[in-house]
N, C-alpha and C. Protein backbone atom coordinates (compact mmCIF):
# COMPACT_ATOMS: atom_id res chain seq x y z
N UNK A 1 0.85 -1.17 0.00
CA UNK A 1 0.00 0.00 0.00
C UNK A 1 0.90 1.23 0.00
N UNK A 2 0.35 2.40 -1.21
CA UNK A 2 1.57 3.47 -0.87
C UNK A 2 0.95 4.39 0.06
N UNK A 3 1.86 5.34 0.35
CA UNK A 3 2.10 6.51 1.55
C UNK A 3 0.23 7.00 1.22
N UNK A 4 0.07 7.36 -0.39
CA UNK A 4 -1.23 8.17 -0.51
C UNK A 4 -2.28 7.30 -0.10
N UNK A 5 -2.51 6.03 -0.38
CA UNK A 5 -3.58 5.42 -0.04
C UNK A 5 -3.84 5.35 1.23
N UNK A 6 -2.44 5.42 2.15
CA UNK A 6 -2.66 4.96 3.31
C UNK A 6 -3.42 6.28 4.00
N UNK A 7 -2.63 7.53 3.65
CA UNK A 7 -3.46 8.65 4.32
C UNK A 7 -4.81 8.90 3.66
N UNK A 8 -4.94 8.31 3.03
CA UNK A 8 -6.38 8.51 2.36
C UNK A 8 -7.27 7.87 3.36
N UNK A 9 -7.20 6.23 3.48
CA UNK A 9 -7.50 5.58 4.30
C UNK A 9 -7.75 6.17 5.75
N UNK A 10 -7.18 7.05 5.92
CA UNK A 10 -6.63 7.40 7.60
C UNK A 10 -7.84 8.58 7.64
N UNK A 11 -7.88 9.07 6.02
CA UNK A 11 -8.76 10.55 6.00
C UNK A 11 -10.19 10.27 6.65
N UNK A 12 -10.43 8.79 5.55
CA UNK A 12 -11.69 8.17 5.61
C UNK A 12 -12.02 8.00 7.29
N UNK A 13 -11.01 7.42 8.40
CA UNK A 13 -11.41 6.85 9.08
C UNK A 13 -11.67 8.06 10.15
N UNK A 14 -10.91 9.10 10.13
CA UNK A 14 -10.82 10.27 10.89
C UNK A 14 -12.04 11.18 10.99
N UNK A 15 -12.83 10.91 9.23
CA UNK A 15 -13.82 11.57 9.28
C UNK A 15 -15.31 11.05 9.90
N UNK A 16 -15.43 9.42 9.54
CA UNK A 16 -16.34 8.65 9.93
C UNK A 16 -16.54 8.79 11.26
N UNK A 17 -15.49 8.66 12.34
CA UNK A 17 -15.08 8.40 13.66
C UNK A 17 -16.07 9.90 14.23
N UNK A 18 -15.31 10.86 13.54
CA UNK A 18 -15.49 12.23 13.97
C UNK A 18 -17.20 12.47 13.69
N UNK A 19 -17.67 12.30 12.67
CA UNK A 19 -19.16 12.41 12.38
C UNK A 19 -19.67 11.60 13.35
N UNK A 20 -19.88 10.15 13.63
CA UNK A 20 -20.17 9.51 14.39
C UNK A 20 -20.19 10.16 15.67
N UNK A 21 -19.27 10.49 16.40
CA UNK A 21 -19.20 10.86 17.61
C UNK A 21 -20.39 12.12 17.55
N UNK A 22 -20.06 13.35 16.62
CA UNK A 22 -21.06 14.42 16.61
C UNK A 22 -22.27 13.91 16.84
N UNK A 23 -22.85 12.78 15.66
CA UNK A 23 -23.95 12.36 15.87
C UNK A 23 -24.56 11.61 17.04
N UNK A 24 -23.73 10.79 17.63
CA UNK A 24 -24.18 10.18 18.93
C UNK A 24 -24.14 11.70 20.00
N UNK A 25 -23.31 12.30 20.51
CA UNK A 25 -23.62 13.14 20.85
C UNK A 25 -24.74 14.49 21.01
N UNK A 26 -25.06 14.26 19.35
CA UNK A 26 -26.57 15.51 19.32
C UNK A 26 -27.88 14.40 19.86
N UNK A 27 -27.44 13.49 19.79
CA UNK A 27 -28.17 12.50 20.13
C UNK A 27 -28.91 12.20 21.74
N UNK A 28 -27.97 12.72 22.20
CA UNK A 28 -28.09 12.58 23.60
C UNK A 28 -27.08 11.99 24.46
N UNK A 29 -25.84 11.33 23.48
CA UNK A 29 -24.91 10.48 23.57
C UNK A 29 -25.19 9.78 25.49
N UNK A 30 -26.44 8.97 25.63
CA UNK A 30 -26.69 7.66 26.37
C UNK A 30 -26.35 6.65 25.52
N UNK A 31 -25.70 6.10 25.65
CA UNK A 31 -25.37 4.55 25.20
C UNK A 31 -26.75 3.65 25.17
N UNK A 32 -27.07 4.06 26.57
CA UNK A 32 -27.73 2.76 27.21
C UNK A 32 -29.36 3.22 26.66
N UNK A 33 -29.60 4.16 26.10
CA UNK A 33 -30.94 4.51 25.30
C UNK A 33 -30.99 4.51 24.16
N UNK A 34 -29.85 4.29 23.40
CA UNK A 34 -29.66 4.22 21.87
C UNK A 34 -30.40 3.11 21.32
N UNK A 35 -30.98 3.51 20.43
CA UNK A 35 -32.20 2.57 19.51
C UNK A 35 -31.57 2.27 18.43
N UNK A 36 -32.27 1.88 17.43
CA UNK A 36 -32.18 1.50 15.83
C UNK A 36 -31.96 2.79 14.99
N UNK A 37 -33.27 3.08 15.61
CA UNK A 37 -32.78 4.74 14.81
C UNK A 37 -31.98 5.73 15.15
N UNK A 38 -31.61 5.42 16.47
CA UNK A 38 -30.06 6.65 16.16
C UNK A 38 -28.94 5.79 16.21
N UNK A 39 -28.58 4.45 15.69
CA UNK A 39 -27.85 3.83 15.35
C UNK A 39 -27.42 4.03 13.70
N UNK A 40 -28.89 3.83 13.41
CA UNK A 40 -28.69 4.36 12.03
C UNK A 40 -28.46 5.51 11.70
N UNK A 41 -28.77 6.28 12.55
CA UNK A 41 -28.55 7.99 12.22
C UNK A 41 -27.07 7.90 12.56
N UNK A 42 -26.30 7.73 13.10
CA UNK A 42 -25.16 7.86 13.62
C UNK A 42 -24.37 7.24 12.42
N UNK A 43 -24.37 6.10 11.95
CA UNK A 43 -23.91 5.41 10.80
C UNK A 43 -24.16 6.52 9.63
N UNK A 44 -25.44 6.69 8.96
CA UNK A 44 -25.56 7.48 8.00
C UNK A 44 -24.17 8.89 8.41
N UNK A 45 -24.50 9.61 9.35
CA UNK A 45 -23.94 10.80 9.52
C UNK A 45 -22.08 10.28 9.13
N UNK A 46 -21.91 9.13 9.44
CA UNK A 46 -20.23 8.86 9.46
C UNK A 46 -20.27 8.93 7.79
N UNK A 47 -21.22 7.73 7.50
CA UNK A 47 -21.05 7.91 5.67
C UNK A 47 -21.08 9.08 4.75
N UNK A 48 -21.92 9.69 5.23
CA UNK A 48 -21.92 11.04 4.42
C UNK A 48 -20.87 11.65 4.80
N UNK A 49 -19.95 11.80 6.10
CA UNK A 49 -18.90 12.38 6.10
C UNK A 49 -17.73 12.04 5.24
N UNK A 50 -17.50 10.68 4.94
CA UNK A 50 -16.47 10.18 3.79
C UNK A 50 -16.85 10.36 2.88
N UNK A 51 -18.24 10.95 2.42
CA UNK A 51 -18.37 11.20 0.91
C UNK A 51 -17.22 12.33 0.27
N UNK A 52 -17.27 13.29 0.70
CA UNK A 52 -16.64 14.62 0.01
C UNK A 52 -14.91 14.22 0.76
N UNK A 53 -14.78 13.62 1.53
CA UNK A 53 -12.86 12.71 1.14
C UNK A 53 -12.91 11.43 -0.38
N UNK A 54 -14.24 10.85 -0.44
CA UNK A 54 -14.10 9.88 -1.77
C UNK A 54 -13.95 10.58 -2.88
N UNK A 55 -15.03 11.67 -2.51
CA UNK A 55 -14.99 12.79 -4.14
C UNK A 55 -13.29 13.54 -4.44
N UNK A 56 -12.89 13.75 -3.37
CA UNK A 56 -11.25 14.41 -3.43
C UNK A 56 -10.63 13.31 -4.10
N UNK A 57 -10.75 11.90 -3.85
CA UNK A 57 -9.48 10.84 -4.30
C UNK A 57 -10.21 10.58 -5.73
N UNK A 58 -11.35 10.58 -5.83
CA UNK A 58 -11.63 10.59 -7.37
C UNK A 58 -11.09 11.18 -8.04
N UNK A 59 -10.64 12.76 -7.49
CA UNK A 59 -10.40 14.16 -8.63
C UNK A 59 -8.87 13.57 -8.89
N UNK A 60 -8.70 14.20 -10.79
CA UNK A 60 -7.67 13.74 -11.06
C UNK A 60 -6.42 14.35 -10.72
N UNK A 61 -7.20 15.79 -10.38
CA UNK A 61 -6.45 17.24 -10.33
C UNK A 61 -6.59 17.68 -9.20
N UNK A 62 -6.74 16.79 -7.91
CA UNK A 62 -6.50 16.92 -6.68
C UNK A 62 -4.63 16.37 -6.54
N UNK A 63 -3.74 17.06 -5.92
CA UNK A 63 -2.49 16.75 -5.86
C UNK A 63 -1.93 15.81 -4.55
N UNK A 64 -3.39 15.46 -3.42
CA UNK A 64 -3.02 14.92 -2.31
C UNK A 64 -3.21 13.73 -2.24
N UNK A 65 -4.48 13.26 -2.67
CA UNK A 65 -5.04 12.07 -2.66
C UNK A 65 -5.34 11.56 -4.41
N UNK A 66 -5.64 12.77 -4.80
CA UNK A 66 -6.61 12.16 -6.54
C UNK A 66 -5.87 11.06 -7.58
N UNK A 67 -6.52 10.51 -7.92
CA UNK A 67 -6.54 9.11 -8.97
C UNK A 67 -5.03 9.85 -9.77
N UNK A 68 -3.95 9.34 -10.22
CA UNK A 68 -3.58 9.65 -11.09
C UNK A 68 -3.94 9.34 -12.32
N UNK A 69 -3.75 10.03 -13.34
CA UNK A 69 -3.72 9.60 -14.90
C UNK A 69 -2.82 8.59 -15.37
């Protein structure tokens, strides 16, 4: 695996982690009351946070992460 993938990887996980937490937190962040639905809300919120790091490694003409040609 090279250096870029790996921080890419690291971007992904930094952001998921980080959304997640926000979301359990607006949540009420109880553990012990957490349902289905703010399980899922919490999940969704991590995914949508790695969207716009996937869209960066797509770009070709991003110089940090993007696909080379």
């Amino acid at each position: 695996m090279n250096e870029k993938t790996f921080a890419a990887i690291k971007s992904y996980v930094r952001h998921f982690i980080g959304a997640c937490l926000a979301a359990f937190t607006a949540t009420g962040g109880d553990i012990f009351t957490l349902d289905t639905a703010g399980l899922k809300a919490i999940f969704t919120a991590g995914v949508v946070a790695v969207l716009p790091v996937v869209l960066r490694a797509l770009d070709s003409s991003d110089s940090a992460f993007g696909k080379t040609e």
